[in-house]
Protein backbone atom coordinates (compact mmCIF):
# COMPACT_ATOMS: atom_id res chain seq x y z
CA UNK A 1 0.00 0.00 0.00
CA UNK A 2 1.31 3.18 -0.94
CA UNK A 3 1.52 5.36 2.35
CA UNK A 4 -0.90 8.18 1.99
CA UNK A 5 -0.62 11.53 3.61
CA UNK A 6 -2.27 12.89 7.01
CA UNK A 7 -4.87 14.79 5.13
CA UNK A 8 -6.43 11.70 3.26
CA UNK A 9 -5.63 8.93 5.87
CA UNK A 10 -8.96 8.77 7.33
CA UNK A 11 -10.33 8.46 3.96
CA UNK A 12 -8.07 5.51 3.30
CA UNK A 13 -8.63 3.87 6.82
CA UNK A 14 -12.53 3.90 6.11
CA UNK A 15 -12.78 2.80 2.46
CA UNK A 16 -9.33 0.90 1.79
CA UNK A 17 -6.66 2.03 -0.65
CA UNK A 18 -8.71 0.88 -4.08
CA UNK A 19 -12.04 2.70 -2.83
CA UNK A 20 -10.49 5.60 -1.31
CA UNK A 21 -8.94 5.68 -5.06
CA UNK A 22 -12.55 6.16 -6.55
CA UNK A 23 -14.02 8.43 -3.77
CA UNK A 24 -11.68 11.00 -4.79
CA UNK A 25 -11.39 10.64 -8.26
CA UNK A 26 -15.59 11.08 -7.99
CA UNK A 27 -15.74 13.59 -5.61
CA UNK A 28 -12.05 15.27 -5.27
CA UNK A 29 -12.09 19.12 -4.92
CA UNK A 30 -16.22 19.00 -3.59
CA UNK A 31 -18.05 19.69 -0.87
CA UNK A 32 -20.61 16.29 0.21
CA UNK A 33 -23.04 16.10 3.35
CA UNK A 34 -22.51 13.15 5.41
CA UNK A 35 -25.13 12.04 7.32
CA UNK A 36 -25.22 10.03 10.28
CA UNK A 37 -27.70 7.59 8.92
CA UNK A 38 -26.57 7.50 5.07
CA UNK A 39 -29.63 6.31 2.58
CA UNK A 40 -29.38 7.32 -0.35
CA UNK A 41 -26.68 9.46 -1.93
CA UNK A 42 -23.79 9.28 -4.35
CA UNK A 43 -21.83 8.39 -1.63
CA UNK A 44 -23.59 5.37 -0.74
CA UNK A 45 -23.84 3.98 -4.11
CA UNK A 46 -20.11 4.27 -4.65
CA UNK A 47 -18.95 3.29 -1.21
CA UNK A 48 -21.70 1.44 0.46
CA UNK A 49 -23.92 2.32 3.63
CA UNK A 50 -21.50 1.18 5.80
CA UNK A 51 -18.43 2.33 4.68
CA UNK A 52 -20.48 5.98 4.13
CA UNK A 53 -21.56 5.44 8.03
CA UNK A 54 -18.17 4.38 9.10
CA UNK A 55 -17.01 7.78 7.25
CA UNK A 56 -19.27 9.91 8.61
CA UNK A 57 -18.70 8.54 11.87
CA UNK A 58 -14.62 9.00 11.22
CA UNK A 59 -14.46 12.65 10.16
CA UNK A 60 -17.79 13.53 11.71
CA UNK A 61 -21.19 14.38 10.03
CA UNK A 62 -22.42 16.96 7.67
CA UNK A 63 -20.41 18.66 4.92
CA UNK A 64 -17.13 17.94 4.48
CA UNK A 65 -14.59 19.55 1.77
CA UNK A 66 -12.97 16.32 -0.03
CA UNK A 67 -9.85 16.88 -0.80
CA UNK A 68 -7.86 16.18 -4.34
CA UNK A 69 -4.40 14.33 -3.11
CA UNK A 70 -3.31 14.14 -7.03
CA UNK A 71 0.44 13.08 -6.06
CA UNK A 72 -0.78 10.30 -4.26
CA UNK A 73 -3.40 9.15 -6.63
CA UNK A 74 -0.51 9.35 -9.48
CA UNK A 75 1.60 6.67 -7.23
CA UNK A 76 -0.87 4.42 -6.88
CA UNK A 77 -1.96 4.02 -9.94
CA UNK A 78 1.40 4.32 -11.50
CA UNK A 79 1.92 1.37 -8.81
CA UNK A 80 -0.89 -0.70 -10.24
CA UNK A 81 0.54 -0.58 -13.46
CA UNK A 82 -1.35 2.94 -15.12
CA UNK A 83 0.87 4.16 -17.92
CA UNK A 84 2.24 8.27 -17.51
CA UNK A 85 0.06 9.07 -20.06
CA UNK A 86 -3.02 7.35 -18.34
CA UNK A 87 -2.30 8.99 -15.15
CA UNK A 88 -2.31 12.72 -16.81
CA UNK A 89 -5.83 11.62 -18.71
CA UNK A 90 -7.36 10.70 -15.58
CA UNK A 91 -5.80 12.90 -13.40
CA UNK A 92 -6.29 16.19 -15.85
CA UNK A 93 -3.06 17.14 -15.22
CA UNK A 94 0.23 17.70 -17.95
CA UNK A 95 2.23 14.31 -18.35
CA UNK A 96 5.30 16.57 -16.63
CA UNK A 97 3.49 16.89 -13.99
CA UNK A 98 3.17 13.22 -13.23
CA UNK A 99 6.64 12.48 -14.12
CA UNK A 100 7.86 14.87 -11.07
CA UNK A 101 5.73 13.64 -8.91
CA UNK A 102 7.02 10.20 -9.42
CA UNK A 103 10.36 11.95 -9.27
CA UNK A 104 9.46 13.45 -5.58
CA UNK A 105 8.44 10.23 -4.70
CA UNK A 106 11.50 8.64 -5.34
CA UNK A 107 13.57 11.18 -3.67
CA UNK A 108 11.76 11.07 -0.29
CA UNK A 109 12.31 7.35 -0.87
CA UNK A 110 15.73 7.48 -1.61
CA UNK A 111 18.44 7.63 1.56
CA UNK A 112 20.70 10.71 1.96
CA UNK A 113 24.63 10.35 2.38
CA UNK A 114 24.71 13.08 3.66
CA UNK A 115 22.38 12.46 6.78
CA UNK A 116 22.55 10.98 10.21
């Protein structure tokens, strides 16, 4: 699993890496109410009443700001085997764009000489 940042680790927690992949691809960048009680929304037909409870219950209820972790979603679908190219499609970003964050990636991966 590629480690994902504070911001979207509830997210991740909840719904599991391949889910939490979908939730923000459909809702990234948008504002959704979370109920206590989910029924019927788009939330619950993507994630599942109980996963949309267990969500709600997480980050608390009513509307909550989704964020759009794009770096992250790059990795892990570069990880699952998603072409550059694919990544930029889906992602609406430049395919330079994907490339350094793959690049970033690898640096914060990648042990200093320099460091203690």
């Amino acid at each position: 699993m590629t480690r994902p940042p504070a911001h979207i680790t509830p997210y991740v927690e909840v719904l599991g890496e391949a889910l939490a992949v979908e939730f923000f691809l459909a809702f990234g960048g948008s504002e959704l109410y979370l109920p206590r009680r989910p029924e019927r929304s788009m939330v619950v037909e993507l994630t599942g009443p109980d996963k949309a409870a267990m969500l709600a219950e997480r980050l608390g209820p009513g509307i909550v700001r989704v964020p759009i972790p794009k770096p992250w979603l790059a990795a892990v679908l570069e990880r699952d085997g998603c072409s550059k190219a694919a990544i930029a499609r889906r992602l609406h970003v430049d395919q330079t764009t994907v490339r350094r964050w793959a690049a970033r990636a690898r640096d914060r991966t990648q042990l200093s000489l320099f460091e203690t």
